[in-house]
C-alpha atoms as a PDB file:
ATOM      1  CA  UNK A   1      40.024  13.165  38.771  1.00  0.00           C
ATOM      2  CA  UNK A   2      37.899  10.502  40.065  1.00  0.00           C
ATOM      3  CA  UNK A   3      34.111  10.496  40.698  1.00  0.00           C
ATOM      4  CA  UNK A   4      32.469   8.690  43.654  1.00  0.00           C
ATOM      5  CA  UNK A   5      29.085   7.442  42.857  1.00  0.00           C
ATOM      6  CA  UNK A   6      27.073   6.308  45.535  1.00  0.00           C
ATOM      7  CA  UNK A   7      24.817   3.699  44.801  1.00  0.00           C
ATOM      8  CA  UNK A   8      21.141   5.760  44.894  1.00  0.00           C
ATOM      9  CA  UNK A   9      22.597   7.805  42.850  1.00  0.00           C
ATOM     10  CA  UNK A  10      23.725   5.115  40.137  1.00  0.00           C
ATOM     11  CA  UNK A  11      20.115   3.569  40.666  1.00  0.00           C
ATOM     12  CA  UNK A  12      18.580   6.548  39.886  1.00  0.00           C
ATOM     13  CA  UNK A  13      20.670   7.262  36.829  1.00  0.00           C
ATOM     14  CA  UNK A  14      19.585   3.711  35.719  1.00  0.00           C
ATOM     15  CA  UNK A  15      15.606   4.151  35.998  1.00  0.00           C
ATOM     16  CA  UNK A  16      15.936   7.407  34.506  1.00  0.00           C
ATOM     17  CA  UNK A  17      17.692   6.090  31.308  1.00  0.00           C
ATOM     18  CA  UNK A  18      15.470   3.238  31.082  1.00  0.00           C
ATOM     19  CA  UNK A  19      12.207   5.432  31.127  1.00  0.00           C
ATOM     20  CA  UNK A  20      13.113   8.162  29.891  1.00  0.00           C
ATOM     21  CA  UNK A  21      11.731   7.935  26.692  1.00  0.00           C
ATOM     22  CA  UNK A  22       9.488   4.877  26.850  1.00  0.00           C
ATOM     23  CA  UNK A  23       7.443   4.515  24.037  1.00  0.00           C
ATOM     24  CA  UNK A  24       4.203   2.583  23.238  1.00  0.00           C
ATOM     25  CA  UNK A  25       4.902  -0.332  20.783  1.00  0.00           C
ATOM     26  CA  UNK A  26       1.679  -0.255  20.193  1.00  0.00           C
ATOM     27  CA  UNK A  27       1.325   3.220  19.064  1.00  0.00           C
ATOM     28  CA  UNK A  28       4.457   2.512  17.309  1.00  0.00           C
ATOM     29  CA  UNK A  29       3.352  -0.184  15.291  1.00  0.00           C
ATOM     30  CA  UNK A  30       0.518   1.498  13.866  1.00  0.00           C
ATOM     31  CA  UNK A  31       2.748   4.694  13.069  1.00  0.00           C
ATOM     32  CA  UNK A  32       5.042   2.284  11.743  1.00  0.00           C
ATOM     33  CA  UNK A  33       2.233   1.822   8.799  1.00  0.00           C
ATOM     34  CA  UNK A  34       4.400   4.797   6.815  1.00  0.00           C
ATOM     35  CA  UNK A  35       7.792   3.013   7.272  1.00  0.00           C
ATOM     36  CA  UNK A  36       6.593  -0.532   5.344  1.00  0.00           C
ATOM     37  CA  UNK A  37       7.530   0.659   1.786  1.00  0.00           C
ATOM     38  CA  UNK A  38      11.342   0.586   3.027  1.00  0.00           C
ATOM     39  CA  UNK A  39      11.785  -1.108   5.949  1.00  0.00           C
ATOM     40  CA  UNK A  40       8.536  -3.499   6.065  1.00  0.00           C
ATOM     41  CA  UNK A  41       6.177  -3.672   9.133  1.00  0.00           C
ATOM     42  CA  UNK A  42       7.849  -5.885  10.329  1.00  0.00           C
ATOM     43  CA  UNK A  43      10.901  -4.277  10.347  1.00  0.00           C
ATOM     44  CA  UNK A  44      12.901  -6.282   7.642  1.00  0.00           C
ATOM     45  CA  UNK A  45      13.763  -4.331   4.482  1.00  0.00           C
ATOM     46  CA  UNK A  46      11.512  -4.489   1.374  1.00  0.00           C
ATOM     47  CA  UNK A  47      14.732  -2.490  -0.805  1.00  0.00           C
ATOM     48  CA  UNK A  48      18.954  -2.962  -0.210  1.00  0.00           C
ATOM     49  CA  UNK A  49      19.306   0.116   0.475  1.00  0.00           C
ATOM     50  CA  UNK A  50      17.044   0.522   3.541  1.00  0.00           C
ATOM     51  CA  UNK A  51      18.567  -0.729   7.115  1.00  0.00           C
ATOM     52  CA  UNK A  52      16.600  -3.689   8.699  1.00  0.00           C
ATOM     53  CA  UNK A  53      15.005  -2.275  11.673  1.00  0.00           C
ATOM     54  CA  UNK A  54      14.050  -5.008  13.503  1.00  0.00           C
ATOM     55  CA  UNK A  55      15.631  -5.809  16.876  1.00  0.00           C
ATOM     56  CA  UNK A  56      18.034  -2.582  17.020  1.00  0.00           C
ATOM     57  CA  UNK A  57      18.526  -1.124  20.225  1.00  0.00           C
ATOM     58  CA  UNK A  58      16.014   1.403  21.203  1.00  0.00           C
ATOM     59  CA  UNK A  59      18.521   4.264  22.134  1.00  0.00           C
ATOM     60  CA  UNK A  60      19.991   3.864  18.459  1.00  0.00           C
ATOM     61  CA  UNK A  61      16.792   3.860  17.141  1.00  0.00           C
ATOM     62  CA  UNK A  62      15.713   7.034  18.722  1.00  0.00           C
ATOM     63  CA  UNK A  63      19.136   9.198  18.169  1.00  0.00           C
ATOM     64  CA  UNK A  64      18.784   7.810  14.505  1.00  0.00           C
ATOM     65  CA  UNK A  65      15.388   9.095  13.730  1.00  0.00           C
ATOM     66  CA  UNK A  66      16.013  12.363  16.075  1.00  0.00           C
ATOM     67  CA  UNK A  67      19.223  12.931  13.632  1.00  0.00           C
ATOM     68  CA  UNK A  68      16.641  12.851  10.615  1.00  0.00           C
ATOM     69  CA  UNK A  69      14.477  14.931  11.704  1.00  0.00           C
ATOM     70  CA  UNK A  70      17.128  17.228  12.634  1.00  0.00           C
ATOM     71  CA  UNK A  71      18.947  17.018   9.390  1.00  0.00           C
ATOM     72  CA  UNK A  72      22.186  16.218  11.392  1.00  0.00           C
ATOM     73  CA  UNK A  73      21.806  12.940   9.659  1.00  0.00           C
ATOM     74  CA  UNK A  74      20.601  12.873   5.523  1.00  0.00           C
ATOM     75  CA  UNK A  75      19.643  10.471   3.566  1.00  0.00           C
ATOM     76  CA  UNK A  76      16.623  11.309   0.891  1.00  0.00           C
ATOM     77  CA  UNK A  77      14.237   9.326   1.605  1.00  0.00           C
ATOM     78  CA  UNK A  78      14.233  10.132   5.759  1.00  0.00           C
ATOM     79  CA  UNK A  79      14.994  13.993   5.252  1.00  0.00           C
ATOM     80  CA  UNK A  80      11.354  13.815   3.840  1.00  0.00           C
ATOM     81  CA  UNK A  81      10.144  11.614   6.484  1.00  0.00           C
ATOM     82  CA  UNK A  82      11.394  12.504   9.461  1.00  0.00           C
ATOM     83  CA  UNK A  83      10.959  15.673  10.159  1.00  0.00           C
ATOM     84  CA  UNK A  84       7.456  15.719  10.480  1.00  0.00           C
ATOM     85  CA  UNK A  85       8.062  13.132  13.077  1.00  0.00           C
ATOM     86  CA  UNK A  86       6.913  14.061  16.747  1.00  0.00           C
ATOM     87  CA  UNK A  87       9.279  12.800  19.831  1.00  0.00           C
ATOM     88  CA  UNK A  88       6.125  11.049  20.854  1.00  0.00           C
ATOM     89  CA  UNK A  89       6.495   9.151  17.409  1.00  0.00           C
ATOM     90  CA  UNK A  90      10.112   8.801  17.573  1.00  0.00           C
ATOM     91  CA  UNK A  91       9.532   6.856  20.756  1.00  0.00           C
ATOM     92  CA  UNK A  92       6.829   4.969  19.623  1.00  0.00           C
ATOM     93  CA  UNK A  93       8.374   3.521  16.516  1.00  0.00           C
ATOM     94  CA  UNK A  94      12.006   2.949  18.376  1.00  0.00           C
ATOM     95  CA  UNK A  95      10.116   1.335  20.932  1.00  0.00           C
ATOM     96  CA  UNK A  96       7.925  -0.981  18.098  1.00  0.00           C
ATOM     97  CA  UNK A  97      10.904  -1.875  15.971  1.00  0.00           C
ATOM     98  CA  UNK A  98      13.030  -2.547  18.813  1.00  0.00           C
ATOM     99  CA  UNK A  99      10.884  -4.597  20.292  1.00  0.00           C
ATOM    100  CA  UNK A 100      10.184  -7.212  17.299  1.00  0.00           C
ATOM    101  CA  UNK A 101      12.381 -10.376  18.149  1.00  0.00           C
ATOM    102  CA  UNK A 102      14.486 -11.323  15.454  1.00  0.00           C
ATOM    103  CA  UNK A 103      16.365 -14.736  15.275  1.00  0.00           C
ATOM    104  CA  UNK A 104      18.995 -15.626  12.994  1.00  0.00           C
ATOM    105  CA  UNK A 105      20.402 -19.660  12.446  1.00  0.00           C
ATOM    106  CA  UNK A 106      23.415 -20.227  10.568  1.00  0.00           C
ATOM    107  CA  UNK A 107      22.689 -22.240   6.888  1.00  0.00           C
END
């Protein structure tokens, strides 16, 4: 079967998606005051075994932390964490650590 989109439609889809869930990286950053023991606040891991968050996409950032907090995804340390974690704060820190400009150069 094929689906005919027309193009308000597809713009709407689009602004929808994109503000959805915006978040205040401000808000986020100070939130992000409880992350720095793993993940630093500025979103570059203080231990291995903690992800750098820095620069990941926002949408993966959200579904990541909404897994936590919904157990669907476990790890210790963020089965603690997380679920005391409002959506408000799940957008606010996806939006912070997404928004921190990384920049990598080879050796």
């Amino acid at each position: 079967m094929r689906y005919r989109w027309s193009v308000p439609i597809l713009l709407g889809l689009a602004v929808y998606a994109a503000g959805a869930h915006a978040g205040d990286p401000g808000a986020g950053r100070k939130k992000a005051i409880q992350c720095q023991t793993c993940h630093g606040l500025d979103g570059l891991s203080r231990i291995p075994e903690a992800p750098n968050l820095a620069g990941q996409p926002e949408i993966y950032l959200r579904k990541a932390l909404t897994d936590y907090k919904t157990g669907a995804r476990r790890n210790e340390m963020m089965s603690v964490v997380a679920p005391s974690l409002s959506e408000a704060d799940i957008d606010d820190l996806a939006s912070y650590f997404s928004s921190i400009r990384i920049e990598v150069t080879p050796p």
